[in-house]
Protein backbone atom coordinates (compact mmCIF):
# COMPACT_ATOMS: atom_id res chain seq x y z
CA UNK A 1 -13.60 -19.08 1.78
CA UNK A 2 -16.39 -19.07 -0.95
CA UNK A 3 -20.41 -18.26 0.13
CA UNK A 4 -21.25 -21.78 -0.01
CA UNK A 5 -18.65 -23.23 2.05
CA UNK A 6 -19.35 -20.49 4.81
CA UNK A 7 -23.18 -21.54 4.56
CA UNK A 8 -22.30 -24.88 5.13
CA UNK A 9 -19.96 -24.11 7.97
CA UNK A 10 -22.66 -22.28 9.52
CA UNK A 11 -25.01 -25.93 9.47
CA UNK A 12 -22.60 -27.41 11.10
CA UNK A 13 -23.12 -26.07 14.92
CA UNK A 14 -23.91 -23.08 17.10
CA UNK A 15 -19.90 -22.60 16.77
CA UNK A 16 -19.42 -23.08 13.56
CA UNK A 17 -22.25 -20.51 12.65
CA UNK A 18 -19.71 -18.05 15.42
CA UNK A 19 -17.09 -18.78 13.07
CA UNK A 20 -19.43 -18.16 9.38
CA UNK A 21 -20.57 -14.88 11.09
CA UNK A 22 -16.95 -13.76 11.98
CA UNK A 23 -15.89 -14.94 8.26
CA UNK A 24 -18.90 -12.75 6.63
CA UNK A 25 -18.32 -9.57 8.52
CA UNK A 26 -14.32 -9.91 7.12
CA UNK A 27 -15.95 -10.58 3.64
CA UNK A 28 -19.70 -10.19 3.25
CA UNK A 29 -22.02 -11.94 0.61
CA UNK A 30 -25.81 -12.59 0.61
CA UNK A 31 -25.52 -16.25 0.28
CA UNK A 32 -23.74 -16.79 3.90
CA UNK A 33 -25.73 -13.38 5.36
CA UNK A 34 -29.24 -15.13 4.15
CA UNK A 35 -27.94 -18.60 5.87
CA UNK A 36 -26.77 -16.77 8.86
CA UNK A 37 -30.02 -15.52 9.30
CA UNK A 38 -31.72 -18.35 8.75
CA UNK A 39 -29.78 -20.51 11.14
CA UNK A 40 -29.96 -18.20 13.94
CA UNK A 41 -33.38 -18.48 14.21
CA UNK A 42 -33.57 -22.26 13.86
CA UNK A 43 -31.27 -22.70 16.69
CA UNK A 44 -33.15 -20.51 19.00
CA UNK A 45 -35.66 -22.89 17.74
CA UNK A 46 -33.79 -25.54 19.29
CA UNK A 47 -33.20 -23.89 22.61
CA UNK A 48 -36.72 -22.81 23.30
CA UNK A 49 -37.83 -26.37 22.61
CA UNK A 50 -36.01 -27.87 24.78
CA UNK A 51 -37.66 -26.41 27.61
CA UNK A 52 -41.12 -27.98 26.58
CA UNK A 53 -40.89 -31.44 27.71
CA UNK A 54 -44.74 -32.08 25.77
CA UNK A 55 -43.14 -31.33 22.22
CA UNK A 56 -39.69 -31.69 23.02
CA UNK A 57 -39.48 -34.81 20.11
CA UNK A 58 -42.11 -33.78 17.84
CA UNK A 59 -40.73 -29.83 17.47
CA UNK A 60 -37.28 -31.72 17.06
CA UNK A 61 -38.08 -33.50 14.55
CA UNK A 62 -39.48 -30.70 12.32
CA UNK A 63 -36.66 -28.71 13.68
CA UNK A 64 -34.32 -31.19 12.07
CA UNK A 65 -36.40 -31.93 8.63
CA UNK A 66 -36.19 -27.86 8.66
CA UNK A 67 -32.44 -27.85 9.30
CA UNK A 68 -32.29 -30.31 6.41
CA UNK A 69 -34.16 -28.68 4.11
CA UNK A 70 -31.69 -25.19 4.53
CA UNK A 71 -28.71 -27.84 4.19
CA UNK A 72 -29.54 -29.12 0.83
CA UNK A 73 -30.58 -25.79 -0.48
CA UNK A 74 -26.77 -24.32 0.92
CA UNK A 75 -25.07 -27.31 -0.89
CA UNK A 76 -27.57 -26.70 -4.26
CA UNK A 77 -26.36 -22.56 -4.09
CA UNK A 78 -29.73 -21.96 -3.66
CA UNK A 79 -31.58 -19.19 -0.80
CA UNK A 80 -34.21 -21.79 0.60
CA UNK A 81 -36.41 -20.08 3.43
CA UNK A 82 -37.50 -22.98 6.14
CA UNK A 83 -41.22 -23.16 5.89
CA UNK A 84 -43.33 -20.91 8.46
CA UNK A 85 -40.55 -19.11 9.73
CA UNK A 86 -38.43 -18.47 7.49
CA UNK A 87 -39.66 -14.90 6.42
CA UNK A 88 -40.01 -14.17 9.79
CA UNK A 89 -36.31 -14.88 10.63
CA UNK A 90 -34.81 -12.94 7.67
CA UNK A 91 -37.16 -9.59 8.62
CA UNK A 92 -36.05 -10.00 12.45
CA UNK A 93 -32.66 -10.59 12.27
CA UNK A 94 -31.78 -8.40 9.32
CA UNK A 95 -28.88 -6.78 11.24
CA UNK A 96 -27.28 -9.60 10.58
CA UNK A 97 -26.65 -8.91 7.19
């Protein structure tokens, strides 16, 4: 499976990111690894927020334009860090690569 069809896999849910991350570690590139990394933070994003019933539709909503935004840069080939956190995800979960 190319890079960009294991990034896109990864969008797709929590358990389709399981199966990118399985899929990388057989055959690694930076493309997926930088997705991966990415992704793993936005869906703890997703848990956490669900938990805070005062934001729960506002954080969503960026959550999803986010989510969107690391889409179309997966489809495009392109390493698109979500704004804010982006940085911060690829230096904490740099394991993952």
């Amino acid at each position: 499976m190319n890079p960009k069809m294991k990034s896109m896999l990864a969008h797709l849910t929590p358990v389709g990111w399981l199966i990118a991350l399985v899929l990388n570690k057989i055959r690694k590139d930076s493309l997926t690894s930088f997705y991966l990394r990415q992704l793993l933070g936005l869906y703890l994003c997703f848990f956490v927020f669900r938990f805070v019933p005062e934001y729960y539709v506002v954080a969503w909503g960026f959550l999803f334009i986010f989510w969107i935004y690391s889409f179309v840069g997966t489809i495009k080939g392109m390493e698109n860090e979500i704004p804010l956190a982006g940085a911060y995800f690829q230096k904490w979960f740099s394991q993952l690569s």
